[in-house]
N, C-alpha and C. Protein backbone atom coordinates (compact mmCIF):
# COMPACT_ATOMS: atom_id res chain seq x y z
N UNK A 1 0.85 -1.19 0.00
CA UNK A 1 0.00 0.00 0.00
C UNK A 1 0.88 1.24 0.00
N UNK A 2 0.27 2.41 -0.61
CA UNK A 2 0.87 3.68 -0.38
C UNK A 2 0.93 4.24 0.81
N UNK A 3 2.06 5.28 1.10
CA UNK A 3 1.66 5.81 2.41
C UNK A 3 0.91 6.98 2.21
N UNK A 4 0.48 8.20 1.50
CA UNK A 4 0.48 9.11 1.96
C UNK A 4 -0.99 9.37 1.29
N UNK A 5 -1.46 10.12 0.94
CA UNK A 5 -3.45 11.16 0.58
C UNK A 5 -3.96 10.01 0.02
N UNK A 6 -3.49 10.41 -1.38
CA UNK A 6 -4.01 9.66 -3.01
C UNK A 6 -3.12 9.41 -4.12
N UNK A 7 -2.92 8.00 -4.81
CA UNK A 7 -2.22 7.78 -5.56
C UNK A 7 -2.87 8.17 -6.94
N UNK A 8 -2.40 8.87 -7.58
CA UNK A 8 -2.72 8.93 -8.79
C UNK A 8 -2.20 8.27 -10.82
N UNK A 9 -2.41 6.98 -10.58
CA UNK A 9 -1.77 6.42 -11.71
C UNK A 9 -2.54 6.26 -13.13
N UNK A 10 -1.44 6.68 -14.19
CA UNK A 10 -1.99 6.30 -15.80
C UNK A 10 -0.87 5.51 -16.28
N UNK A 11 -1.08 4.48 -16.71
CA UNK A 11 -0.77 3.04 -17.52
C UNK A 11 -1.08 2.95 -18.74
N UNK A 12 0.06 2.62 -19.75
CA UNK A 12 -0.37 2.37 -21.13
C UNK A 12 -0.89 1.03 -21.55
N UNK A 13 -1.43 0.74 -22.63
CA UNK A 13 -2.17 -0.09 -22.88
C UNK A 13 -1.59 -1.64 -22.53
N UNK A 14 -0.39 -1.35 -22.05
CA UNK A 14 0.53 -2.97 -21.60
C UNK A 14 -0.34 -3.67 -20.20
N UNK A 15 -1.06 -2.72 -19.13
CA UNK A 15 -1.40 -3.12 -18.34
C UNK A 15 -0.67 -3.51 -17.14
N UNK A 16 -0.50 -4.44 -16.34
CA UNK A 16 0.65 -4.77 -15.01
C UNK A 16 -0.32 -4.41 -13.70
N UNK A 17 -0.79 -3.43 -13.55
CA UNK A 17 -1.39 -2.99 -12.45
C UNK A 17 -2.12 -3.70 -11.44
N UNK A 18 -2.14 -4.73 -10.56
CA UNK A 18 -3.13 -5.20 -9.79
C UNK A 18 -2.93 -5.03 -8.68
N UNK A 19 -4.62 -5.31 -7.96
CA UNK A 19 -4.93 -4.88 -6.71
C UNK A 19 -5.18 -6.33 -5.92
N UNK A 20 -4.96 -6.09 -4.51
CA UNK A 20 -5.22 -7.22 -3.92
C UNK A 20 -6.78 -7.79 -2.77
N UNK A 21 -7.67 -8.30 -2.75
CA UNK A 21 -8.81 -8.74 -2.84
C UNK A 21 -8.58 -9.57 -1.14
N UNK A 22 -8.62 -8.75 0.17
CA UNK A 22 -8.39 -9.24 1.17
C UNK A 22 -8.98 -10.39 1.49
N UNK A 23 -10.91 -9.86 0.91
CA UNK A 23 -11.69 -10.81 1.49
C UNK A 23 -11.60 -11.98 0.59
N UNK A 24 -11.57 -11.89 -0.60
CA UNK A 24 -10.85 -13.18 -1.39
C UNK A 24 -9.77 -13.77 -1.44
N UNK A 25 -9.03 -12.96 -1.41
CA UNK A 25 -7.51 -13.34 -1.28
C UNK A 25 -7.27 -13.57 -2.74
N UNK A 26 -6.94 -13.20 -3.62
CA UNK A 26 -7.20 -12.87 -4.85
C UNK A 26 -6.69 -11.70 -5.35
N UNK A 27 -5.49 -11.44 -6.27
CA UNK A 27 -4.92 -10.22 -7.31
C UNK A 27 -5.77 -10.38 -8.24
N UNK A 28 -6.76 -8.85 -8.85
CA UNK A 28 -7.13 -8.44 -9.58
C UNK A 28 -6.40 -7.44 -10.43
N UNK A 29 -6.24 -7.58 -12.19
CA UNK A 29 -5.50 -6.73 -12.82
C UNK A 29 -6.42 -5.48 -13.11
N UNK A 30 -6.21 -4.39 -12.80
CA UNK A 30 -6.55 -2.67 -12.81
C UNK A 30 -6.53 -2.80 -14.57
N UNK A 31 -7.89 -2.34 -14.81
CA UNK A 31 -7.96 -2.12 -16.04
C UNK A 31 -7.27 -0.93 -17.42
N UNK A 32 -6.20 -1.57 -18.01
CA UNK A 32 -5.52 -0.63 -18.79
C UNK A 32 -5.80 -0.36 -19.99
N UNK A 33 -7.13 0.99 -19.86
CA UNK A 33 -8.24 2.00 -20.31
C UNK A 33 -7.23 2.53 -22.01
N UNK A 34 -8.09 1.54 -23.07
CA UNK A 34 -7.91 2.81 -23.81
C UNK A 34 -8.63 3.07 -24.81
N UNK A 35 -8.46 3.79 -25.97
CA UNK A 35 -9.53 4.33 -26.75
C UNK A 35 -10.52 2.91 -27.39
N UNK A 36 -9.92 2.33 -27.27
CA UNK A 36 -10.29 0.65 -28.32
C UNK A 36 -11.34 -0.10 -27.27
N UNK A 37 -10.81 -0.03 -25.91
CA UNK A 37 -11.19 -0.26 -24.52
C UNK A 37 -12.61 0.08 -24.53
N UNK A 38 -12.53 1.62 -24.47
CA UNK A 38 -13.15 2.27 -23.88
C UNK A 38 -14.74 2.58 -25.10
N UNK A 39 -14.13 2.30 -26.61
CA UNK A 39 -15.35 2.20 -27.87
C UNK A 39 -15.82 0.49 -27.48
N UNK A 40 -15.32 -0.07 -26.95
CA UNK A 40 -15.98 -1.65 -26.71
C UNK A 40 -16.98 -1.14 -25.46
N UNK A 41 -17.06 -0.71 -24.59
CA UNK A 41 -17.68 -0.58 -23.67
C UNK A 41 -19.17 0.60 -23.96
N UNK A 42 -19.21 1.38 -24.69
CA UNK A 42 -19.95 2.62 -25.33
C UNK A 42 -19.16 3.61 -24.89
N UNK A 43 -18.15 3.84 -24.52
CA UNK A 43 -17.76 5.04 -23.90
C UNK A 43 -16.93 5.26 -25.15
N UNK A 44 -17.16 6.89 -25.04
CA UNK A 44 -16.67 8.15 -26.14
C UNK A 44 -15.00 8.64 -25.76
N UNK A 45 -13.59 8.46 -26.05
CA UNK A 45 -12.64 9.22 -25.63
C UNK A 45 -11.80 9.87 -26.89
N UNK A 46 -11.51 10.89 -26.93
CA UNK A 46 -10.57 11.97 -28.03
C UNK A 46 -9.31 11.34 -27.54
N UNK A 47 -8.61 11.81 -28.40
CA UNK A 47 -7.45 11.98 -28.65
C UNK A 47 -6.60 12.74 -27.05
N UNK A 48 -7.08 13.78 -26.87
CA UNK A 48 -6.62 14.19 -25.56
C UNK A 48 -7.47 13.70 -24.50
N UNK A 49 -8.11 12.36 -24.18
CA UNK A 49 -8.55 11.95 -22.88
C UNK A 49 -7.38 10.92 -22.47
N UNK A 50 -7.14 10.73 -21.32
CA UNK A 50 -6.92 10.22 -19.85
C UNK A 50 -7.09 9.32 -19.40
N UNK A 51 -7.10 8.24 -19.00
CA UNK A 51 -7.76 7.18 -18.32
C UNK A 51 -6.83 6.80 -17.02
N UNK A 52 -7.49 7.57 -15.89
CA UNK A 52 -6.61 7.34 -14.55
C UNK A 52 -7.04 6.68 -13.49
N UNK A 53 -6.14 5.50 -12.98
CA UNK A 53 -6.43 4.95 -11.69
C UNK A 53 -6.05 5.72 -10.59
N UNK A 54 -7.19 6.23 -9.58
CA UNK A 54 -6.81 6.36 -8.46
C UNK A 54 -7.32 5.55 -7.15
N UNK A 55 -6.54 5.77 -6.12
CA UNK A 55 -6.56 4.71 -5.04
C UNK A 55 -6.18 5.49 -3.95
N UNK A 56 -6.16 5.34 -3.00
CA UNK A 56 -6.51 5.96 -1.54
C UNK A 56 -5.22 5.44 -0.72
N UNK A 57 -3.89 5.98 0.08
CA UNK A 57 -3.10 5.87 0.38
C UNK A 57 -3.72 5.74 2.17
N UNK A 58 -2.36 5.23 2.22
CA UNK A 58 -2.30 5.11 4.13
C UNK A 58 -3.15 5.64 5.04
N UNK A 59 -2.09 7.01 4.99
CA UNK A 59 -2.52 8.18 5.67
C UNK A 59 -4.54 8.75 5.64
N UNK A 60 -4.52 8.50 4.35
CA UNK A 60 -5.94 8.91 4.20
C UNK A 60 -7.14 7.95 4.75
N UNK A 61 -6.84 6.60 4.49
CA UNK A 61 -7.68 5.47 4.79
C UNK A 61 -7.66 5.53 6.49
N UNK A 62 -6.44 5.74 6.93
CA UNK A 62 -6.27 5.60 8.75
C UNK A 62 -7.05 6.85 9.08
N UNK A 63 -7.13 8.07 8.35
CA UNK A 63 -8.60 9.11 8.91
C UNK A 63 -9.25 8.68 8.86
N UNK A 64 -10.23 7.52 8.03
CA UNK A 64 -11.21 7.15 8.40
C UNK A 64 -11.63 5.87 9.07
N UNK A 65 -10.72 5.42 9.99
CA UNK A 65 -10.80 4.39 11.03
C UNK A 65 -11.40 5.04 12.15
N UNK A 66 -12.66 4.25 12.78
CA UNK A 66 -13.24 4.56 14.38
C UNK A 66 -12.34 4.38 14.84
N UNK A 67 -12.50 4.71 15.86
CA UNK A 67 -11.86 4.81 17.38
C UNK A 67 -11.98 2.78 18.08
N UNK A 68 -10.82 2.63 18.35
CA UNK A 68 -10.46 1.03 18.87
C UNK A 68 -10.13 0.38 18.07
N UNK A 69 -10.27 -1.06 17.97
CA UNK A 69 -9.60 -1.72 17.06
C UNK A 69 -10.36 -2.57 16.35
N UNK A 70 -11.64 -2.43 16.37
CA UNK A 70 -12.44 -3.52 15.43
C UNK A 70 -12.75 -2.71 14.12
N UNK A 71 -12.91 -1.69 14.77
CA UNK A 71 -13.54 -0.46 13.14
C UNK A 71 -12.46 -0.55 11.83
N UNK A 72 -13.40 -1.20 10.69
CA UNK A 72 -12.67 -0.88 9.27
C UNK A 72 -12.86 0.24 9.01
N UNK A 73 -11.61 0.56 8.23
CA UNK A 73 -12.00 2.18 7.24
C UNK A 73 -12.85 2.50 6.20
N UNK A 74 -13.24 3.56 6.50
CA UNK A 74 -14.21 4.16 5.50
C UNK A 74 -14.11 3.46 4.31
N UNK A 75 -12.30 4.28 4.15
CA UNK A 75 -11.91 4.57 2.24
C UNK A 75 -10.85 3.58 2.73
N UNK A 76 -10.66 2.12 2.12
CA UNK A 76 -9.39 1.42 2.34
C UNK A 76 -8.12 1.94 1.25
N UNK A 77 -7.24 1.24 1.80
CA UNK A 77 -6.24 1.41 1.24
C UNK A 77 -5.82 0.23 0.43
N UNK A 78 -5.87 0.12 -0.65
CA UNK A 78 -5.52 -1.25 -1.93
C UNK A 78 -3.86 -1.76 -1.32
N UNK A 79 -3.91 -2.62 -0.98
CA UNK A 79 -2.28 -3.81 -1.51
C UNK A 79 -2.62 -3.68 -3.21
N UNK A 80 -1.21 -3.48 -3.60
CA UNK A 80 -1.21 -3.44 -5.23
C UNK A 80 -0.01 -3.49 -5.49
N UNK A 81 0.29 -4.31 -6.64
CA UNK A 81 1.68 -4.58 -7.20
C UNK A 81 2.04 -4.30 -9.00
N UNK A 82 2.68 -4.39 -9.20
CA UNK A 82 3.11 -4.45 -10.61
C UNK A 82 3.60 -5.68 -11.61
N UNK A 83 2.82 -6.63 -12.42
CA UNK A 83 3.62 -7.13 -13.00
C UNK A 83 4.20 -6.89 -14.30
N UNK A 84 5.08 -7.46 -14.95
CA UNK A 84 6.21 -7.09 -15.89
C UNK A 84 5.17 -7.62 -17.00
N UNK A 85 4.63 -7.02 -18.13
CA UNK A 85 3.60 -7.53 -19.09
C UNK A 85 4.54 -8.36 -20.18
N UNK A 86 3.53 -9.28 -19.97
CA UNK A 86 4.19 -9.64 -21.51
C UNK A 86 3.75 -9.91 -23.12
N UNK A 87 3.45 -8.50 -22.90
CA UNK A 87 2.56 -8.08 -24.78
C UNK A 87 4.25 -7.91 -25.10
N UNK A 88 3.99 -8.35 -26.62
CA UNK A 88 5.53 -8.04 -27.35
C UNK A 88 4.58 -8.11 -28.82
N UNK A 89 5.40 -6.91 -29.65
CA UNK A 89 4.65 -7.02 -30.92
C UNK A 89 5.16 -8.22 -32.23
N UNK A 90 4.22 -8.19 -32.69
CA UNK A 90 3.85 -9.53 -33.64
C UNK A 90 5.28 -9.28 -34.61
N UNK A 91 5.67 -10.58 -34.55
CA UNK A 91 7.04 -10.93 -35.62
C UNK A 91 8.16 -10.47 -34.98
N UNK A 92 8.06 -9.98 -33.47
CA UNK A 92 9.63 -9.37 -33.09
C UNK A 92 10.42 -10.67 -32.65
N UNK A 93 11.19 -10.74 -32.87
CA UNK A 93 12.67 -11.83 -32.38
C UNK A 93 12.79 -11.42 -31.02
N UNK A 94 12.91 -10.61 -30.49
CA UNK A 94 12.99 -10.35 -28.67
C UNK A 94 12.91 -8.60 -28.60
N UNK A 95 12.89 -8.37 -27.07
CA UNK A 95 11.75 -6.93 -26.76
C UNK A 95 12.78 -5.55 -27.49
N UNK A 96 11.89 -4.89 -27.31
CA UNK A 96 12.29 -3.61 -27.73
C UNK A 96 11.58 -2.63 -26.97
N UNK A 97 11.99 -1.15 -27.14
CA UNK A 97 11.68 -0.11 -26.04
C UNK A 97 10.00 0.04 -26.52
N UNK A 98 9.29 -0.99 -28.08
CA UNK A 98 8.05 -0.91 -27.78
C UNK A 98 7.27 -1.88 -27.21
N UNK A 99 7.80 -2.47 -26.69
CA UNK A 99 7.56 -3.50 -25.65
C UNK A 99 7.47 -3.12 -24.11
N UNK A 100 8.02 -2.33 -23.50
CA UNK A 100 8.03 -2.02 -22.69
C UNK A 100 7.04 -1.41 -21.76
N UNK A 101 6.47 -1.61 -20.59
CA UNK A 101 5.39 -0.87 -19.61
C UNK A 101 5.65 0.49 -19.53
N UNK A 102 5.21 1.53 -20.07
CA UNK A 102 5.03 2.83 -19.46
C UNK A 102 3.91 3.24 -18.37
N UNK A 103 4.09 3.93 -17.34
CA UNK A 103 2.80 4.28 -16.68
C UNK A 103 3.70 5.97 -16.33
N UNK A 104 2.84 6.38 -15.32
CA UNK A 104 3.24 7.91 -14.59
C UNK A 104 2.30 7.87 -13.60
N UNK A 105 2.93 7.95 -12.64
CA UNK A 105 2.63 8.06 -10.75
C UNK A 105 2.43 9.33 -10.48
N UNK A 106 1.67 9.74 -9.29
CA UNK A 106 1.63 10.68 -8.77
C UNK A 106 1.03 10.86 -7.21
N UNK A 107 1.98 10.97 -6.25
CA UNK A 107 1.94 10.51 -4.76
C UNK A 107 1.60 11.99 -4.00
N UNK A 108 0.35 12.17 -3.53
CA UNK A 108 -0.43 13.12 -2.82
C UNK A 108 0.01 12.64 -1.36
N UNK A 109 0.63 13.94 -0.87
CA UNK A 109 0.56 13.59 0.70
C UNK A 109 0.06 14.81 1.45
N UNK A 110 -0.33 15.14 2.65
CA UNK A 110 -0.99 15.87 3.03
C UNK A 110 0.13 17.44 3.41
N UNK A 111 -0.71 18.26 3.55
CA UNK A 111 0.21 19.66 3.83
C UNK A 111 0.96 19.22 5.29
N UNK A 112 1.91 20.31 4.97
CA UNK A 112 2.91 19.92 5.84
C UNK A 112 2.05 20.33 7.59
N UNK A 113 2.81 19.62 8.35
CA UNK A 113 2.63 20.06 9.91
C UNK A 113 1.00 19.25 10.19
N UNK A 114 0.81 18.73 9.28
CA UNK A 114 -0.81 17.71 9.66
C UNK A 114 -0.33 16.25 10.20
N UNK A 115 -1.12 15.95 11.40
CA UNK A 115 -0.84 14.92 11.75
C UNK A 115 -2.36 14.13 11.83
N UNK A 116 -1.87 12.50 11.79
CA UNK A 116 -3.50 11.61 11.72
C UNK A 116 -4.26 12.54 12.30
N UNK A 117 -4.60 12.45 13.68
CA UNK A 117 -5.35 13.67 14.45
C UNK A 117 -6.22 14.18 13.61
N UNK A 118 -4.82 15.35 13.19
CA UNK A 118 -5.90 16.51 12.64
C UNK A 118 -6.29 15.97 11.24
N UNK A 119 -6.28 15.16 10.63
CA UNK A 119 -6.92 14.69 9.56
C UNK A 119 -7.91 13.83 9.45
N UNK A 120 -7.87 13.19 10.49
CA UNK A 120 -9.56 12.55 11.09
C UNK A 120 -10.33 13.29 11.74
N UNK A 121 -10.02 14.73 12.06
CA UNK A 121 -11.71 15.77 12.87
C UNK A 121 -11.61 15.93 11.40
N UNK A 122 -10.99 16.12 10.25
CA UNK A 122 -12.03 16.86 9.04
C UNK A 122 -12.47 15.81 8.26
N UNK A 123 -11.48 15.00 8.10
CA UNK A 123 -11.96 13.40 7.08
C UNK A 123 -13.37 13.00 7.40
N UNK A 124 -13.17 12.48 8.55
CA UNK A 124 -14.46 11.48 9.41
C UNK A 124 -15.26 11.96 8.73
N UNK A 125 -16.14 12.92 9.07
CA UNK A 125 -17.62 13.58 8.88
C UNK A 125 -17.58 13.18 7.24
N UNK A 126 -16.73 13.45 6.62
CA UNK A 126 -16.87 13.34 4.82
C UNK A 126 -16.92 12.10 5.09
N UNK A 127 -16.22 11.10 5.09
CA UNK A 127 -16.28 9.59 5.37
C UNK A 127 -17.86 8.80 5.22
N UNK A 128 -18.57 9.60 6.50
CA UNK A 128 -19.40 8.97 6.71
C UNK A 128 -20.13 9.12 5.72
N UNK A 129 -20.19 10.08 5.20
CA UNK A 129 -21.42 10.49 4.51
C UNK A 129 -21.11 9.79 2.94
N UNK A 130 -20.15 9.25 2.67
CA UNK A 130 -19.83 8.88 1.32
C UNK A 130 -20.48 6.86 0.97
N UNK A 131 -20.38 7.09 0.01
CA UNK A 131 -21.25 5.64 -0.65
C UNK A 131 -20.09 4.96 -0.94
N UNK A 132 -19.06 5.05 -0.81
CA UNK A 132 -17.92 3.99 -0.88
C UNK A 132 -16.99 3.46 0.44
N UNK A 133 -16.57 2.33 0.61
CA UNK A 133 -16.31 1.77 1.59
C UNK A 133 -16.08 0.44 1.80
N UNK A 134 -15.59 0.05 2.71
CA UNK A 134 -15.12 -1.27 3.27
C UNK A 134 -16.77 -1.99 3.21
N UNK A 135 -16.66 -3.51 3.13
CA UNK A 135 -17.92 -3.87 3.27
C UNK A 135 -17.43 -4.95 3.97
N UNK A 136 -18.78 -5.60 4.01
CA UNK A 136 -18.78 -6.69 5.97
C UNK A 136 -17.98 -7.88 5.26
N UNK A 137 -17.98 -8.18 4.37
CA UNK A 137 -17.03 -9.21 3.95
C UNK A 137 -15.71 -9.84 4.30
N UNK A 138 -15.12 -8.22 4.24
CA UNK A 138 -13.59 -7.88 4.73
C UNK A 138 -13.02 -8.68 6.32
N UNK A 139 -11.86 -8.81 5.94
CA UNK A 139 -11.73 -9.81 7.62
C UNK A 139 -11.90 -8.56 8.83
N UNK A 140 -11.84 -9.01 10.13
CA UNK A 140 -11.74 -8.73 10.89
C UNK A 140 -10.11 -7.78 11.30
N UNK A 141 -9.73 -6.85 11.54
CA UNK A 141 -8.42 -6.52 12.24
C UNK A 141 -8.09 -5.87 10.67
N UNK A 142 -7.29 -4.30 11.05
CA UNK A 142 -7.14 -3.82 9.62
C UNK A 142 -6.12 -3.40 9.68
N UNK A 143 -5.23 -2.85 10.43
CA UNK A 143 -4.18 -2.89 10.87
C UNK A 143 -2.93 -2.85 9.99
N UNK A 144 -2.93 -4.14 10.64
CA UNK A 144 -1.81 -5.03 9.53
C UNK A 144 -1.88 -4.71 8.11
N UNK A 145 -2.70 -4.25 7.48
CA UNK A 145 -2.73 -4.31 6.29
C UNK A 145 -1.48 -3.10 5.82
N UNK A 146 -1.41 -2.25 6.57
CA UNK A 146 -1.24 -0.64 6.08
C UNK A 146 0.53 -0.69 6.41
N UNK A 147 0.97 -0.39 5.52
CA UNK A 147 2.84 -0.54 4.72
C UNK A 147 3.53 0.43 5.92
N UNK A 148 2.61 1.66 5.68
CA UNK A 148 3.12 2.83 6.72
C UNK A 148 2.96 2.75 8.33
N UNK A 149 2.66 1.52 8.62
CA UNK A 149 2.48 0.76 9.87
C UNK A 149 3.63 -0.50 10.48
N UNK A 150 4.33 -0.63 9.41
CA UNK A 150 5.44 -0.90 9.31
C UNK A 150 6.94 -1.04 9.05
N UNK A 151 7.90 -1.42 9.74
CA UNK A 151 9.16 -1.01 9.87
C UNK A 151 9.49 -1.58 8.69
N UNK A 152 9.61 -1.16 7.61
CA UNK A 152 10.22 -1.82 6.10
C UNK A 152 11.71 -1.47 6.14
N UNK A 153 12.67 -1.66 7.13
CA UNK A 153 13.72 -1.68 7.16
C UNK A 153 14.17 -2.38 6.21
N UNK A 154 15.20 -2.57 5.67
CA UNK A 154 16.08 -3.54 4.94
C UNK A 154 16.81 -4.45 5.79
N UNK A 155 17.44 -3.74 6.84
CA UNK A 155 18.00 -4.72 8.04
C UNK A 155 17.29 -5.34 8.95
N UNK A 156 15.96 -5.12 8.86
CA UNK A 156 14.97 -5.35 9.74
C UNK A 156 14.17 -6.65 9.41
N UNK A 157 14.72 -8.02 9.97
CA UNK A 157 14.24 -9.49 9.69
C UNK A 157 12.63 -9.39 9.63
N UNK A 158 11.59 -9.51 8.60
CA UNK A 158 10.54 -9.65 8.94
C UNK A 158 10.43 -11.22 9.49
N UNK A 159 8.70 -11.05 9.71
CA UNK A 159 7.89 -11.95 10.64
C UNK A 159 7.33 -12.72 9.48
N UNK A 160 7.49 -12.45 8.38
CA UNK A 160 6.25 -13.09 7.38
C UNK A 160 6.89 -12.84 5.99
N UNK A 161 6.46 -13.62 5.11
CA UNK A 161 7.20 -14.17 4.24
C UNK A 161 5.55 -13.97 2.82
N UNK A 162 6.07 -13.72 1.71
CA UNK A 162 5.26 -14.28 0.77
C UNK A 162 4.96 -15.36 0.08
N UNK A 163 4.05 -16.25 -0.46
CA UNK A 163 4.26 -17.00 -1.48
C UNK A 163 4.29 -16.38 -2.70
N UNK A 164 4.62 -17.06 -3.93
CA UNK A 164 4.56 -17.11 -5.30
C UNK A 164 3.74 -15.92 -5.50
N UNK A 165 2.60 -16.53 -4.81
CA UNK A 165 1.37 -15.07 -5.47
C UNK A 165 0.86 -14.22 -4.49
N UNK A 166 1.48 -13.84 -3.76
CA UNK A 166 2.04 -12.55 -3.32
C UNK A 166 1.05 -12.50 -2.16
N UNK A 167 0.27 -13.53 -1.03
CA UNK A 167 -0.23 -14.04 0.24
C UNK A 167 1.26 -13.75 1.54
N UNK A 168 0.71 -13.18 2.36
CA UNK A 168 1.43 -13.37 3.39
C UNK A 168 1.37 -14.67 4.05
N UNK A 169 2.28 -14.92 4.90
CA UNK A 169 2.21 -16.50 5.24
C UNK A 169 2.76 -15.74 6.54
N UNK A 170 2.53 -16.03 7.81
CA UNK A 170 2.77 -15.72 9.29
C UNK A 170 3.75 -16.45 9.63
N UNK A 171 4.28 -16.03 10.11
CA UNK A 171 5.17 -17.19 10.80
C UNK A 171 4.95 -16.86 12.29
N UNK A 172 4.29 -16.05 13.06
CA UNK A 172 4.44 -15.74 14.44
C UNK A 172 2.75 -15.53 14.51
N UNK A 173 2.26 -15.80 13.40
CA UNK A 173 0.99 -15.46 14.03
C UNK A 173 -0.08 -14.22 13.53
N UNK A 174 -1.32 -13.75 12.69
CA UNK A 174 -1.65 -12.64 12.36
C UNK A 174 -2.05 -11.34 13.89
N UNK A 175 -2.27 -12.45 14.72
CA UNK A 175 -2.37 -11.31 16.31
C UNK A 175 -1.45 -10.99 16.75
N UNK A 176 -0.36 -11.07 16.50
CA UNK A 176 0.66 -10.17 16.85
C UNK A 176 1.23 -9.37 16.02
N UNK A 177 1.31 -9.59 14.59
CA UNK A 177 1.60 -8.38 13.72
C UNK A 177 0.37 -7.19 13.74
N UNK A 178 -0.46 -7.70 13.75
CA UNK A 178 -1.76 -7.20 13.80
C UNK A 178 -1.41 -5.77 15.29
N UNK A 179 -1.23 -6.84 17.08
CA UNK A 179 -0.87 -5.51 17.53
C UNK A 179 0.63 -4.70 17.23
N UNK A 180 1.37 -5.28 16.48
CA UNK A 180 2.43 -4.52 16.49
C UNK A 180 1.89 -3.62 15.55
N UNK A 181 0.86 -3.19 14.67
CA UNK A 181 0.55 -2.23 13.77
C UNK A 181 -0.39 -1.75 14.30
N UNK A 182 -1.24 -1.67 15.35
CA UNK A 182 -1.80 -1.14 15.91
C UNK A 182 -0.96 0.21 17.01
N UNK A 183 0.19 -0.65 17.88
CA UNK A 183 0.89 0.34 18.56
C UNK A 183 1.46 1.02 18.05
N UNK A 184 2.00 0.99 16.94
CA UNK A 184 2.49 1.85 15.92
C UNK A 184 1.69 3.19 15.37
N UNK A 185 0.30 2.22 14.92
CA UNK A 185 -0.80 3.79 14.99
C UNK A 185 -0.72 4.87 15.66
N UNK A 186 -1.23 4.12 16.67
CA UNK A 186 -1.16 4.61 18.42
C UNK A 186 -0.28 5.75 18.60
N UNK A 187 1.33 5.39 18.56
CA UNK A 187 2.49 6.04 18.13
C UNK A 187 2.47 7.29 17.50
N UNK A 188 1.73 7.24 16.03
CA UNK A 188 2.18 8.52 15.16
C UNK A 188 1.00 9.44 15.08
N UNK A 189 -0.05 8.88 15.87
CA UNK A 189 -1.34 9.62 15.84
C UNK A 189 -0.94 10.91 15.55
N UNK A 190 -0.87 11.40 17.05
CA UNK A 190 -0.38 12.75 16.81
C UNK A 190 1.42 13.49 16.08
N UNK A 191 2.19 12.83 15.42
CA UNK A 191 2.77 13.33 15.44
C UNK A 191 2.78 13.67 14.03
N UNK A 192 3.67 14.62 13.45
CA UNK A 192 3.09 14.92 12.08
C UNK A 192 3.69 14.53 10.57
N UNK A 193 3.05 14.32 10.22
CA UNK A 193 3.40 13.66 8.37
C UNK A 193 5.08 13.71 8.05
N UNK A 194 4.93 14.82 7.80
CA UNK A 194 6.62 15.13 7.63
C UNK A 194 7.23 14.02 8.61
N UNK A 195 7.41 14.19 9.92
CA UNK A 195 8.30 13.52 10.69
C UNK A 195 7.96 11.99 10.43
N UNK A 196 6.66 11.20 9.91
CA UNK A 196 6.57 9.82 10.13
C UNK A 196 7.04 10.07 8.10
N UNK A 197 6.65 10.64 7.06
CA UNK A 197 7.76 10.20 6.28
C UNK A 197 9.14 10.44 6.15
N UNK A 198 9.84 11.34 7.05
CA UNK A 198 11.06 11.25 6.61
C UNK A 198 11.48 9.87 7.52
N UNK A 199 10.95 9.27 8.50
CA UNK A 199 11.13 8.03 9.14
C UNK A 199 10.88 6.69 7.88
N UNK A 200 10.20 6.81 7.24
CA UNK A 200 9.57 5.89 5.95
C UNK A 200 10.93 5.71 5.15
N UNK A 201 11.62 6.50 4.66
CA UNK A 201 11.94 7.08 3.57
C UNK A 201 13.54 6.43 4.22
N UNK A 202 13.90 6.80 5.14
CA UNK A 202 15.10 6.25 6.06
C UNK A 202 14.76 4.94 5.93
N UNK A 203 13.52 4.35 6.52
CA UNK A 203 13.67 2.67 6.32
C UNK A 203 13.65 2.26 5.18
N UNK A 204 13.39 2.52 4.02
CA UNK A 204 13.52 1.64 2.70
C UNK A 204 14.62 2.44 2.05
N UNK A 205 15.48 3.39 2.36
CA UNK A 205 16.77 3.89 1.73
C UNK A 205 18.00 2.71 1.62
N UNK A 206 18.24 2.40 0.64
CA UNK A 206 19.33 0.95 0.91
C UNK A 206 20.77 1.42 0.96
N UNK A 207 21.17 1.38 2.29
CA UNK A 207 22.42 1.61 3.30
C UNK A 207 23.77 0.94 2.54
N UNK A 208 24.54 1.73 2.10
CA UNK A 208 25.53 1.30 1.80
C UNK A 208 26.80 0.60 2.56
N UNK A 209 27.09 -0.84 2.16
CA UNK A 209 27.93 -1.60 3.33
C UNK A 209 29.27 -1.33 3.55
């Protein structure tokens, strides 16, 4: 997951993009929108239209968590990965730069000196009132889910391991990662954005030996 507002991504017609499906447990590929796409479906796009995925980062989804630890969020936050496509055009002997995935990112984080806090008295109230959301399906404990809830050190041995298709596998257990991402919340509630990403940004920086 992202850490920070709203991710804003556009992908060319190669595709790669998927999201991950808690209550299924299941990667879904993010649909890569285009004019050909988009005339199969009835939809009208020019020459200068757009077709953008956006998705809801850390920071934003944890404003809309109740108070304790059973409450899911409003607006979740997607697990999502990238795979390497493999469209290659017709008659090529091996890839070329038109082969290749293009997309363009764009990582929203909140104004400076805002901390969770103050972004759940204004979030919440919008939250509630919105038609999108977590539904009862979803497991229990939400926690764990959220990247920016965890120490992504490089030197830092995790607890859990992936398979093949990209499932966490526990090795200690989901109730204890679960409260270790809870006290962590707890932790940065109040303190503010800036200071918990330049902490982010330090743990996945790869330390020269």
């Amino acid at each position: 997951s992202d850490w920070g507002t709203l991710t804003v991504v556009w992908q060319d017609d190669k595709g790669g993009l998927q999201t991950f499906c808690r209550a299924c447990e299941n990667w879904s590929d993010v649909d890569a929108a285009t004019s050909t796409s988009a005339s199969s479906e009835g939809r009208e796009l020019d020459e200068s239209s757009l077709s953008l995925f956006v998705h809801v980062g850390d920071f934003l989804s944890l404003a809309t968590v109740g108070d304790g630890r059973c409450h899911l969020p409003a607006w979740p936050s997607p697990r999502h990965r990238v795979l390497c496509p493999t469209v290659r055009r017709q008659n090529a002997s091996r890839s070329s730069a038109e082969d290749c995935r293009r997309s363009l990112v764009y990582f929203a984080y909140p104004p400076p000196g805002i901390s969770l806090d103050d972004a759940r008295r204004v979030v919440a109230p919008l939250a509630s009132c919105s038609s999108i959301g977590s539904t009862s399906d979803e497991p229990a404990g939400c926690y764990h889910g959220y990247s920016l809830l965890h120490n992504q050190s490089h030197q830092t041995s995790s607890t859990s391991e992936e398979n093949l298709d990209g499932r966490q596998v526990d090795k200690h257990g989901a109730d204890e990662k679960e409260d270790a991402a809870f006290q962590s919340h707890q932790q940065m509630r109040g303190v503010s954005f800036d200071q918990v990403i330049l902490d982010k940004w330090d743990q996945v920086q790869r330390k020269a030996a």
